[in-house]
Protein backbone atom coordinates (compact mmCIF):
# COMPACT_ATOMS: atom_id res chain seq x y z
CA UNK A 1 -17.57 -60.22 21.31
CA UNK A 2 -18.78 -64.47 21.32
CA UNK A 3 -20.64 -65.09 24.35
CA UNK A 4 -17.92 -66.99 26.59
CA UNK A 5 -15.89 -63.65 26.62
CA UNK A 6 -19.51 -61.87 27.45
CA UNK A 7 -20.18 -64.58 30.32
CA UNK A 8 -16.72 -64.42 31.53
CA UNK A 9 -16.65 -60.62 31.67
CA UNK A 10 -20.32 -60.53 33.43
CA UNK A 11 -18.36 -63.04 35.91
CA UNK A 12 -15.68 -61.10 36.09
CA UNK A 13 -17.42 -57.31 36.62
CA UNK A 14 -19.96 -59.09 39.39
CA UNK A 15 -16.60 -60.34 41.61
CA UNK A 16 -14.95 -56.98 40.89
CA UNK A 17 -17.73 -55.09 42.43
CA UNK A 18 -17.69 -57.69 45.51
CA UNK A 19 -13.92 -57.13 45.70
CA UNK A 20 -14.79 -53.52 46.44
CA UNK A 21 -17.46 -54.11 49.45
CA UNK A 22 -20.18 -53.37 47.49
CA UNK A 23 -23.68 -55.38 49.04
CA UNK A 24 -24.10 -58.49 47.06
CA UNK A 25 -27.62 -57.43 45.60
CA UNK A 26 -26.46 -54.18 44.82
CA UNK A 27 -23.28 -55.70 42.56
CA UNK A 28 -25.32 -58.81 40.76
CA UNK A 29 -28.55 -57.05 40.71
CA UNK A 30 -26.37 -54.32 38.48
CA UNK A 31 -24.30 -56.33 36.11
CA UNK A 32 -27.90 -58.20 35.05
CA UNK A 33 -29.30 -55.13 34.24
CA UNK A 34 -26.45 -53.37 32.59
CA UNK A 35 -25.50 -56.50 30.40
CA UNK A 36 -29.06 -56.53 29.38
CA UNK A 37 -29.40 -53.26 28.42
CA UNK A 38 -26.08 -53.42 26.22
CA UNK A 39 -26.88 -57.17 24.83
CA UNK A 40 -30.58 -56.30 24.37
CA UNK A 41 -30.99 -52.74 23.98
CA UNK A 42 -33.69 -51.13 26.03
CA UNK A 43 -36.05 -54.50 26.03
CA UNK A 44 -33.66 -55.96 28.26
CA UNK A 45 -35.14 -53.85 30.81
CA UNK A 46 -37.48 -56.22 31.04
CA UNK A 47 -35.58 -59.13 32.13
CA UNK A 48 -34.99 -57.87 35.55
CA UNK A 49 -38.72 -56.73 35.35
CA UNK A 50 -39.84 -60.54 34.84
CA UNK A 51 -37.71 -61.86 37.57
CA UNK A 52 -39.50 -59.42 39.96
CA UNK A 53 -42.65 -61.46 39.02
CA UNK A 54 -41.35 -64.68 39.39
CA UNK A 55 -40.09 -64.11 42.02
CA UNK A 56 -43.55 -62.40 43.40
CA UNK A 57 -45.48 -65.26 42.03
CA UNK A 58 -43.05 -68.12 44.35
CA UNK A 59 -45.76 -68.79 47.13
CA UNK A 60 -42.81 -70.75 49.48
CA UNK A 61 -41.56 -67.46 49.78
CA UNK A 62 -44.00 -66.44 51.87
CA UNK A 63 -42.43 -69.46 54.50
CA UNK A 64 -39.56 -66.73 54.61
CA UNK A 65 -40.59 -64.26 56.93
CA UNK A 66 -42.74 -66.34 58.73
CA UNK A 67 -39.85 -68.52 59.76
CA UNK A 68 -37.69 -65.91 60.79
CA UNK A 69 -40.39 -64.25 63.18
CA UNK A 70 -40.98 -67.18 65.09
CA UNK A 71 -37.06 -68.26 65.53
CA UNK A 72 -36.29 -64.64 66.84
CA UNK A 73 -39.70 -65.09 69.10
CA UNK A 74 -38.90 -68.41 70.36
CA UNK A 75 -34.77 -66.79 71.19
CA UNK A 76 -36.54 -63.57 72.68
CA UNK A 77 -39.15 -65.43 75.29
CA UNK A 78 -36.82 -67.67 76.52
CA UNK A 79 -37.80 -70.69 75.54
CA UNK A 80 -34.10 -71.99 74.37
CA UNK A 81 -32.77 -70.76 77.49
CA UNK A 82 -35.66 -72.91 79.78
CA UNK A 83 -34.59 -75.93 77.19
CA UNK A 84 -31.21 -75.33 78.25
CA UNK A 85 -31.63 -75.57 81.90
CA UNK A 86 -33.05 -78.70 81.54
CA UNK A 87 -30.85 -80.55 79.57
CA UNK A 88 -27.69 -78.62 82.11
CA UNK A 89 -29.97 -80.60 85.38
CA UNK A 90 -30.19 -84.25 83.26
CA UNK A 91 -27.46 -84.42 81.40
CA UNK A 92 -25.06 -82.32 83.51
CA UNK A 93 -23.35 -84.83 85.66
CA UNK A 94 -21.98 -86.89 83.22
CA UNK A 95 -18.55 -86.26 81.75
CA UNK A 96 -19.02 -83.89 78.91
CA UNK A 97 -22.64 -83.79 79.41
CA UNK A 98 -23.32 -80.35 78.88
CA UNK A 99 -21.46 -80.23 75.79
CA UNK A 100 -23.37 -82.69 74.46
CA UNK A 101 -26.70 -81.60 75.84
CA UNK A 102 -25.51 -78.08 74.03
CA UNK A 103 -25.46 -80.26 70.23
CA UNK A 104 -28.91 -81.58 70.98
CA UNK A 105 -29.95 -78.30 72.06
CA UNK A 106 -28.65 -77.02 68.55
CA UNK A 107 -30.95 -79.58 67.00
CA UNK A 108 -34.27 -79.00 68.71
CA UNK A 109 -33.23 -74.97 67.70
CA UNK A 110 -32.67 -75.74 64.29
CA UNK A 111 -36.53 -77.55 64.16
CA UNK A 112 -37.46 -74.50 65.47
CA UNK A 113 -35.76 -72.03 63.33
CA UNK A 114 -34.17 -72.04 59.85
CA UNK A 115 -30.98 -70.22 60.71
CA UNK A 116 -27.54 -70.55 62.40
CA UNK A 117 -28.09 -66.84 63.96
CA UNK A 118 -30.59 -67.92 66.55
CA UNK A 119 -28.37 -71.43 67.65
CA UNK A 120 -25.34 -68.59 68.04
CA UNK A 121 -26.83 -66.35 69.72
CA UNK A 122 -28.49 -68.67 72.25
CA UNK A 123 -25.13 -70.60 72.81
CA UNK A 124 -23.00 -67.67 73.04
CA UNK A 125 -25.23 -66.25 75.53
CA UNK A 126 -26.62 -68.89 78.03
CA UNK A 127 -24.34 -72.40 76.78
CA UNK A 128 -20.54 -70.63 77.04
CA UNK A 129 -20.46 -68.85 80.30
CA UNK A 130 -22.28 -71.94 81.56
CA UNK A 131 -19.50 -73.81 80.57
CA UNK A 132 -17.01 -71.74 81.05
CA UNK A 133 -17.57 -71.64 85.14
CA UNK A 134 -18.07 -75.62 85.69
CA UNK A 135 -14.38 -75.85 84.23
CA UNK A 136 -14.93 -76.88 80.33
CA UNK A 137 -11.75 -76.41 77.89
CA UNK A 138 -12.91 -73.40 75.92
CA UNK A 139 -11.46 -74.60 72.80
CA UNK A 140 -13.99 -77.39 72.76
CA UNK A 141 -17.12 -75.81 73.68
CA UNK A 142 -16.33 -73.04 71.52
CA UNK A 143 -16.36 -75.06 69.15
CA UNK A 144 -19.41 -77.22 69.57
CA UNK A 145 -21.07 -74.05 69.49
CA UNK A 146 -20.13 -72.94 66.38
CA UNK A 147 -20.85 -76.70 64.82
CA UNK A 148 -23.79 -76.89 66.20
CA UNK A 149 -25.21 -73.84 65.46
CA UNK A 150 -24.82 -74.30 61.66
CA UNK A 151 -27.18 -77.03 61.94
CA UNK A 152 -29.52 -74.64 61.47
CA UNK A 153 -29.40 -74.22 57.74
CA UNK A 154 -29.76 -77.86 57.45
CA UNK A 155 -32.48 -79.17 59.73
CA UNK A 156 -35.60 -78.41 58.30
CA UNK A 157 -37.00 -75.53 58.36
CA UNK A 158 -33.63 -74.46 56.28
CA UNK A 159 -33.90 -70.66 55.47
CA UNK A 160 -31.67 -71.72 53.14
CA UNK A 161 -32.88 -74.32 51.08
CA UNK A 162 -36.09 -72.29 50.52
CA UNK A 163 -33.46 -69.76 48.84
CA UNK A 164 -32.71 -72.97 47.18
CA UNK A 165 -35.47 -73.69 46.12
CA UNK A 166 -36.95 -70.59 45.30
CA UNK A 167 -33.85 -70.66 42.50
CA UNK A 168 -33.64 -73.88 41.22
CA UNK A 169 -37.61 -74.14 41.17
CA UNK A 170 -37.11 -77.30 43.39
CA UNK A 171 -40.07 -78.62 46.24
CA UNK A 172 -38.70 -76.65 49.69
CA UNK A 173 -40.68 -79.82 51.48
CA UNK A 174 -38.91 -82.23 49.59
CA UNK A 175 -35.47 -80.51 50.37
CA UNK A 176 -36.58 -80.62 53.59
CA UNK A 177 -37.48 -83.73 54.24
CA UNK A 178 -33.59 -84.90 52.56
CA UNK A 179 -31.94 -82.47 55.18
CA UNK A 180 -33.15 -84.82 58.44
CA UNK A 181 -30.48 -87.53 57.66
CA UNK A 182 -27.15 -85.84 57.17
CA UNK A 183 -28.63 -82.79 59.86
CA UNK A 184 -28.98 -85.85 62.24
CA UNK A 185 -25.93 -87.39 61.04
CA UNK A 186 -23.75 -84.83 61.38
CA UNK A 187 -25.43 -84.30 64.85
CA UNK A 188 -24.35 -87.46 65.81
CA UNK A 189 -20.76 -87.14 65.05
CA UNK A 190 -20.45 -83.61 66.67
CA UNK A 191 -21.76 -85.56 69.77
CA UNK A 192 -19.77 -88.55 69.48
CA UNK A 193 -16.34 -86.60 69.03
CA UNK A 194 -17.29 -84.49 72.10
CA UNK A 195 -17.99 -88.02 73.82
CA UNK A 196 -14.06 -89.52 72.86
CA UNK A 197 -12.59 -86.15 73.39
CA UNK A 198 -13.36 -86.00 76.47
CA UNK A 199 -13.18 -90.10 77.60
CA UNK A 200 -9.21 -89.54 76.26
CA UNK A 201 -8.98 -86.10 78.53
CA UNK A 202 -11.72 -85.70 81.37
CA UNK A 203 -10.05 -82.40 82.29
CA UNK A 204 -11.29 -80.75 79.24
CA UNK A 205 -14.93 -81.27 80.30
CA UNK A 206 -14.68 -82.36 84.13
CA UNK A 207 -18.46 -83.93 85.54
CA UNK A 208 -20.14 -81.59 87.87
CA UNK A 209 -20.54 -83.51 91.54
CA UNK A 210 -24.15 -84.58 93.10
CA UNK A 211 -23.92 -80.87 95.37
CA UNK A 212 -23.99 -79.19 92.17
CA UNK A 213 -26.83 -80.61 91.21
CA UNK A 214 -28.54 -81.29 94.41
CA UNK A 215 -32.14 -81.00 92.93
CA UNK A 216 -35.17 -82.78 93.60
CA UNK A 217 -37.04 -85.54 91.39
CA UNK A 218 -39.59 -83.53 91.61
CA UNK A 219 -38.04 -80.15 90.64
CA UNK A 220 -36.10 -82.18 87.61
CA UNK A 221 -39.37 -84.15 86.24
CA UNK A 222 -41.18 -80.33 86.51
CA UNK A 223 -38.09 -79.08 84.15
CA UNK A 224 -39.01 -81.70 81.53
CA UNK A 225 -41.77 -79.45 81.13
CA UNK A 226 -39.32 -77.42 79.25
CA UNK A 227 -38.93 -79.52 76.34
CA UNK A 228 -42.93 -79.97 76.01
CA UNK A 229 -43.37 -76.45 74.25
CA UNK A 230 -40.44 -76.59 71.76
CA UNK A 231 -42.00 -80.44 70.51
CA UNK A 232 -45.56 -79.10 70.68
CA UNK A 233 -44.10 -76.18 68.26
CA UNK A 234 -42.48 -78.35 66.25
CA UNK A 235 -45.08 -80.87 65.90
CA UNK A 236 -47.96 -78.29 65.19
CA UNK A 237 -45.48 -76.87 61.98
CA UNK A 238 -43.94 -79.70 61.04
CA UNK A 239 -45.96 -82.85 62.06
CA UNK A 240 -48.87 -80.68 60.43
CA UNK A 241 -47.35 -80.09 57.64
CA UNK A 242 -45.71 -83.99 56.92
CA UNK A 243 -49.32 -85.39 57.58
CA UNK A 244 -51.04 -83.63 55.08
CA UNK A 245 -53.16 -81.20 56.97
CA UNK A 246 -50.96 -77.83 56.18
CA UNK A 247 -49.58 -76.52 53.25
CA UNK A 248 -46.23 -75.31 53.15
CA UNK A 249 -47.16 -71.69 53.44
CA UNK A 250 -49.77 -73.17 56.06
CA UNK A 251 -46.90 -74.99 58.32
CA UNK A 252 -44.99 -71.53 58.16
CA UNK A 253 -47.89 -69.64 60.09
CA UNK A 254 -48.73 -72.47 62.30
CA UNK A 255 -45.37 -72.09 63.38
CA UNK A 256 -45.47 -68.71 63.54
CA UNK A 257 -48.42 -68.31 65.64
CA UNK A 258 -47.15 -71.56 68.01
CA UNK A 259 -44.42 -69.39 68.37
CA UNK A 260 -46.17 -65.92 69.43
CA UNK A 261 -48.32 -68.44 71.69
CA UNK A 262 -45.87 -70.05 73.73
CA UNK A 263 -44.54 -66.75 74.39
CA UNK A 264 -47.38 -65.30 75.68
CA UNK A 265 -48.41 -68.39 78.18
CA UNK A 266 -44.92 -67.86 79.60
CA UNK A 267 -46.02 -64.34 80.03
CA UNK A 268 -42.62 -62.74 78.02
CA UNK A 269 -44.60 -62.01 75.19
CA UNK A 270 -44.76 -57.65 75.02
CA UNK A 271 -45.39 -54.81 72.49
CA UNK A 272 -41.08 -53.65 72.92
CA UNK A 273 -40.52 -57.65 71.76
CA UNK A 274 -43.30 -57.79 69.10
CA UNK A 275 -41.83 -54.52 67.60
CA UNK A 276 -38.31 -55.61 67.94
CA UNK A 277 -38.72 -59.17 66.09
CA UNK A 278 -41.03 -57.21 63.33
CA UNK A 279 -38.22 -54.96 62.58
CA UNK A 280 -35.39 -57.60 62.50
CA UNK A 281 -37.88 -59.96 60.23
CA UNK A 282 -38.50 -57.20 58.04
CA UNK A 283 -34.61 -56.29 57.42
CA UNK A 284 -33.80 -60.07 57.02
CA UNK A 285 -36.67 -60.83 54.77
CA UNK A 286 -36.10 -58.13 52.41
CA UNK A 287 -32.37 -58.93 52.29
CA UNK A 288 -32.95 -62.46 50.82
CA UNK A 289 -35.88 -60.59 48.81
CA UNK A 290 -33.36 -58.28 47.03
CA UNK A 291 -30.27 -61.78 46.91
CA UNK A 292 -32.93 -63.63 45.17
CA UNK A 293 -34.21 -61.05 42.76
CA UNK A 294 -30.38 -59.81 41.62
CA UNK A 295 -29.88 -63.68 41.16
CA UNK A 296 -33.01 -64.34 39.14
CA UNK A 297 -32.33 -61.51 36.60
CA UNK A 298 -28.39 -62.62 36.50
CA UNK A 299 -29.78 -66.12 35.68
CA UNK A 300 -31.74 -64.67 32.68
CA UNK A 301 -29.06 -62.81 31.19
CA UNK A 302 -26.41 -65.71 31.87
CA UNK A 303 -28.54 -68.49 30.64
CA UNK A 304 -29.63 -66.28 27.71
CA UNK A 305 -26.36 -65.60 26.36
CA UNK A 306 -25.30 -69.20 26.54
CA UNK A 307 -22.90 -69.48 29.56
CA UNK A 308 -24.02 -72.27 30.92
CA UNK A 309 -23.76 -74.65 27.69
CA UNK A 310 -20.23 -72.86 27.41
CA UNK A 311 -19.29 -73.98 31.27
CA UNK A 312 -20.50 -77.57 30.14
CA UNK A 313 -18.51 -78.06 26.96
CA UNK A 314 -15.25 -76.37 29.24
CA UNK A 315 -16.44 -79.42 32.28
CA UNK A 316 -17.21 -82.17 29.81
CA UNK A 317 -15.73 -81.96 26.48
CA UNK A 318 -12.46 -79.87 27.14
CA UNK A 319 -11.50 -80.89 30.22
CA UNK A 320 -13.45 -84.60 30.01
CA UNK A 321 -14.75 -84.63 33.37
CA UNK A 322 -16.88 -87.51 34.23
CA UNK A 323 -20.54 -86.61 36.14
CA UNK A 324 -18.86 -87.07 39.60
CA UNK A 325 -15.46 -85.29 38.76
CA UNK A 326 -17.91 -82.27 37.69
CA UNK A 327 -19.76 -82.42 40.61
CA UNK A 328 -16.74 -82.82 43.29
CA UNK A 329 -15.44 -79.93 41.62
CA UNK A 330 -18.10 -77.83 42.16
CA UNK A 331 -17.96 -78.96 46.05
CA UNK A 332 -14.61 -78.28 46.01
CA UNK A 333 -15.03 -74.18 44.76
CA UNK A 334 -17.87 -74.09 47.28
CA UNK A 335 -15.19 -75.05 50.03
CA UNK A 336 -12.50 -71.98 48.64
CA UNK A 337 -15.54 -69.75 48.06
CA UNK A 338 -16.86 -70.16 51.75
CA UNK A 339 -13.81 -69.12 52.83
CA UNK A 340 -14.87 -65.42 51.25
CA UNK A 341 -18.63 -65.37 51.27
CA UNK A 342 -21.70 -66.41 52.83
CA UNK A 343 -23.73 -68.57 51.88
CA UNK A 344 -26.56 -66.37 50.27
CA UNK A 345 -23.74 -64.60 47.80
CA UNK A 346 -22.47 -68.14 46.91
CA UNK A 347 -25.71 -69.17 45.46
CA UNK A 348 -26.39 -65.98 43.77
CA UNK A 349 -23.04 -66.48 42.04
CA UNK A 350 -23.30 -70.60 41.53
CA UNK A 351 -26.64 -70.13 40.39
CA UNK A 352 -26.33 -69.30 37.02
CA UNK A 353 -23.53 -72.04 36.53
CA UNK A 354 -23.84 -74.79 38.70
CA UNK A 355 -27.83 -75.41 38.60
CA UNK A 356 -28.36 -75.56 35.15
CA UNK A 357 -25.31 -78.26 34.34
CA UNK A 358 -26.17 -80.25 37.43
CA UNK A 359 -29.61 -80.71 35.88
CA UNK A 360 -27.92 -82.04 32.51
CA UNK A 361 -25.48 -84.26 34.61
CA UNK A 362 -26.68 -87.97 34.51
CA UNK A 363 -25.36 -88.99 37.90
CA UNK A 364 -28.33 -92.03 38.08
CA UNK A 365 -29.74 -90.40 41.44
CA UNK A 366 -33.63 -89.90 41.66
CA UNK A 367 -34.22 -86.52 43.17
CA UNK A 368 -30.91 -85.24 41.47
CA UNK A 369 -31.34 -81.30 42.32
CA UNK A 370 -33.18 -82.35 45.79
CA UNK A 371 -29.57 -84.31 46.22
CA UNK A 372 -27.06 -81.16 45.24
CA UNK A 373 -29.03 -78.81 47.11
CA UNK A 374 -28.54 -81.01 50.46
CA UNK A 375 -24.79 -80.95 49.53
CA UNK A 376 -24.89 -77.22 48.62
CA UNK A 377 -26.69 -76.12 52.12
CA UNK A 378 -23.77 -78.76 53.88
CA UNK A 379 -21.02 -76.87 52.03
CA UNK A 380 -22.85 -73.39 53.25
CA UNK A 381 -22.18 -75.00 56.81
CA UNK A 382 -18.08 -75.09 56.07
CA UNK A 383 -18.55 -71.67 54.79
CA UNK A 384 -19.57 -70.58 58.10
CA UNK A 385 -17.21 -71.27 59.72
CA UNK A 386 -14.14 -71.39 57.99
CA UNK A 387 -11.44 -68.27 57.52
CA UNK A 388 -10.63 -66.26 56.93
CA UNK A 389 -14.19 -64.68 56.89
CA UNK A 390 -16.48 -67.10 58.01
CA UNK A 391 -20.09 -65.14 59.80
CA UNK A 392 -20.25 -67.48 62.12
CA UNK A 393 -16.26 -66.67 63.52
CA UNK A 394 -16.82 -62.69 63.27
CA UNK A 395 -20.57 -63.69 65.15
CA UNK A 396 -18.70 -65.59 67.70
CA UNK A 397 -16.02 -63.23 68.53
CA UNK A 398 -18.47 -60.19 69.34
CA UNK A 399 -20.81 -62.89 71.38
CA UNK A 400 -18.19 -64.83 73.25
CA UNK A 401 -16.97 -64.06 76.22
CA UNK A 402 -13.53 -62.13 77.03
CA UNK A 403 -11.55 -64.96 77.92
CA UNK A 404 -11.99 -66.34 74.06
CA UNK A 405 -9.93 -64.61 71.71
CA UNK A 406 -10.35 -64.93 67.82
CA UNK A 407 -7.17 -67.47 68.04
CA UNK A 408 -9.15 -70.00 70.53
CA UNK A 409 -12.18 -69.50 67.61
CA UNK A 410 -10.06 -70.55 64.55
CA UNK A 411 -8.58 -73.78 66.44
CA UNK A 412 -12.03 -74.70 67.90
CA UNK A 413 -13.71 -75.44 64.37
CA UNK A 414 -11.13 -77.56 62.36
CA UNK A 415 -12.32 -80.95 64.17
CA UNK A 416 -15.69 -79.75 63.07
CA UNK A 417 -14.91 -78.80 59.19
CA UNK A 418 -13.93 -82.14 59.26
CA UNK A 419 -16.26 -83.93 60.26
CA UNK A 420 -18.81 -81.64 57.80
CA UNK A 421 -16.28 -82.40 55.39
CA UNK A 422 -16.66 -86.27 56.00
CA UNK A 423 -20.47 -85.79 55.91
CA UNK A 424 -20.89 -84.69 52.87
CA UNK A 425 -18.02 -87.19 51.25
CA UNK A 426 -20.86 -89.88 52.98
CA UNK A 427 -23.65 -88.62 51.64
CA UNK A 428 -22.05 -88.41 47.70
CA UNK A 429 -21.07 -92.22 48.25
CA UNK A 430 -24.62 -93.11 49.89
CA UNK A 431 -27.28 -90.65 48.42
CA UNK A 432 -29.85 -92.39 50.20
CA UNK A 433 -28.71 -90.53 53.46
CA UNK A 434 -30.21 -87.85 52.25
CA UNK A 435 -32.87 -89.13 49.72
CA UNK A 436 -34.66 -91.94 51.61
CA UNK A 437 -37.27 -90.18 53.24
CA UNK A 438 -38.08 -88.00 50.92
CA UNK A 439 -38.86 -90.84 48.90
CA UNK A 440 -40.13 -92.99 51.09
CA UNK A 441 -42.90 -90.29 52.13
CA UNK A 442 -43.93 -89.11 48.42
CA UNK A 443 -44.14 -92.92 47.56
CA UNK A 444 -46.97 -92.96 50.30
């Protein structure tokens, strides 16, 4: 058998075994090791052996756990919520406000957190009923929920791009540093759409009068006192870390322990919640632990057979794609295979393919891998929430309330794929959206 037809029937077994439900780990982590046991004989054992140390020896991954402690701390002592209330006071009596205030609460989660879980959860929860009772179409809000809460895997810190990272043996702070732009970008448009929406219809998000929000100067400059502990958090991890003083690793605890901190000066911070966040960072963490390592080993066996010179002579010499063609491609199957997976089981299954050619693409862009994996982590954000089995739609329907059916869900996010859509298209046309301050801080 040559080793396309071996590549192509690896490929083939590891979305057979998805087909049937299997976990994702379970199905790559088992076609690596049976194809290198029959390619190899019984030293191909060690191949998914090695992984396990490289993947062991990847210090970032420590960031991992760290970062998903404090987001489910910060969502647990109710520090979104008090964020929340303050932006509903100041930016509540304008038209649309609240929706709006919602996005930029999105963004200060997402500096806070890594995932879209925590944004979801929060807006579900405390944003939507809020809305919901002052009048707001629930179409739109649902929907700026959703958008905004996939933010999350963009704005650093990006669970994601350490997964990233961790696989293409790329800097996580660089990656970082070249999600800020199109994060805030994209931002920025969610916010802006919400604005003309609702200028062109004001009974979609109708202003609240000065009764409802009858409040002091006082009371609303003590509220502002809200927003101090999520900067002071964000600062400490990520000002830290951007100055020089922390490491990585270092930023991650900071963060961490900012996190367990603010909790307990608010007095919400218990043994029940401590317990509660350990388990749920322990079952996340070794979840991506056990993606990674069935994607590492898969990479071994697929690189060492050949595949991935095979998938560049199909791209460039059969087919005669140019550099961009290859890489708009590769966008576009992200797009179709977000509408089936998450975004961890698309980069165990791109992995093997896509990060290897990209690196023998000449596209002229400094930072080349830093610049796919921004575009990667934006496609992850369509996969979220597109169907038919986006996590963020199946997350939405079981947090939502009653009134919003699965129907109001699917037309709520098109404006929003969109406008992702758009983002991306922007930031393959003007790399330095995402590149420039990465750059621009390592040439410091």
């Amino acid at each position: 058998m040559s080793y396309e037809a071996t590549a192509l029937l690896m490929f083939a077994s590891m979305m057979a075994l998805l087909l049937t439900g299997q976990r994702v780990f379970a199905a790559v982590g088992f076609v690596a090791a049976g194809a290198a046991l029959l390619l190899y004989g019984t030293g191909g054992v060690e191949m998914p052996f090695n992984a396990t140390f490289k993947l062991f020896n990847w210090f970032p991954m420590l960031t991992l756990p760290l970062f998903i402690y404090m987001g489910y701390v910060l969502s647990e002592s109710g520090i979104a919520e008090d964020l929340y209330r303050m932006l509903h006071v100041w930016l509540g009596r304008f038209a649309g406000g609240l929706a709006i205030g919602t996005i930029l609460l999105m963004v200060v989660i997402s500096a806070m957190n890594g995932l879209s879980v925590a944004g979801m959860a929060i807006g579900s929860a405390i944003a939507l009923p809020e809305m919901l009772r002052r009048g707001y179409d629930k179409v739109l809000i649902t929907g700026v929920v959703q958008g905004g809460s996939s933010l999350g895997i963009l704005i650093p810190p990006s669970v994601v791009m350490v997964l990233y990272g961790v696989i293409a043996r790329e800097p996580v702070s660089q990656l970082w540093l070249a999600g800020v732009g199109p994060g805030l970008l994209m931002a920025t448009m969610f916010g802006i759409y919400v604005w003309a929406r609702v200028r062109l219809n004001p009974s979609l998000a109708p202003a609240l009068t000065e009764e409802e929000l009858a409040m002091p100067l006082r009371e609303k400059l003590a509220l502002l006192r809200a927003g101090i502990i999520p900067f002071l958090i964000f600062f400490a991890m990520t000002g830290l870390f951007l100055m020089g003083y922390t490491s990585l690793v270092e930023s991650a605890a900071v963060g961490a322990t900012a996190a367990t901190l603010a909790a307990a000066l608010k007095r919400r911070l218990s043994w029940r919640m401590i317990r509660d966040t350990a388990r749920r960072t322990l079952a996340i963490s070794c979840m991506f632990l056990w993606l990674i390592l069935a994607a590492l080993a898969f990479s071994a066996v697929f690189d060492g057979i050949g595949a991935v010179r095979a998938v560049e002579r199909l791209f460039i010499t059969n087919w005669e794609l140019t550099p961009w063609q290859t890489v708009i491609l590769m966008q576009l199957s992200f797009i179709v295979m977000g509408m089936f997976l998450d975004d961890t089981a698309m980069l165990v299954i791109v992995a093997p393919l896509y990060i290897p050619l990209v690196k023998m693409l000449d596209l002229g862009i400094e930072g080349q891998m830093i610049w796919f994996g921004v575009l990667y982590t934006m496609t992850c954000q369509i996969a979220y929430i597109t169907p038919p089995f986006g996590y963020n739609l199946f997350l939405m329907r079981g947090l939502a309330p009653r009134s919003i059916t699965l129907v109001d869900i699917y037309r709520s996010i098109w404006p929003f794929v969109v406008m992702m859509a758009l983002t991306i298209a922007l930031v393959m046309l003007f790399p330095a959206i995402a590149m420039w301050l990465p750059q621009t801080l390592t040439g410091r």
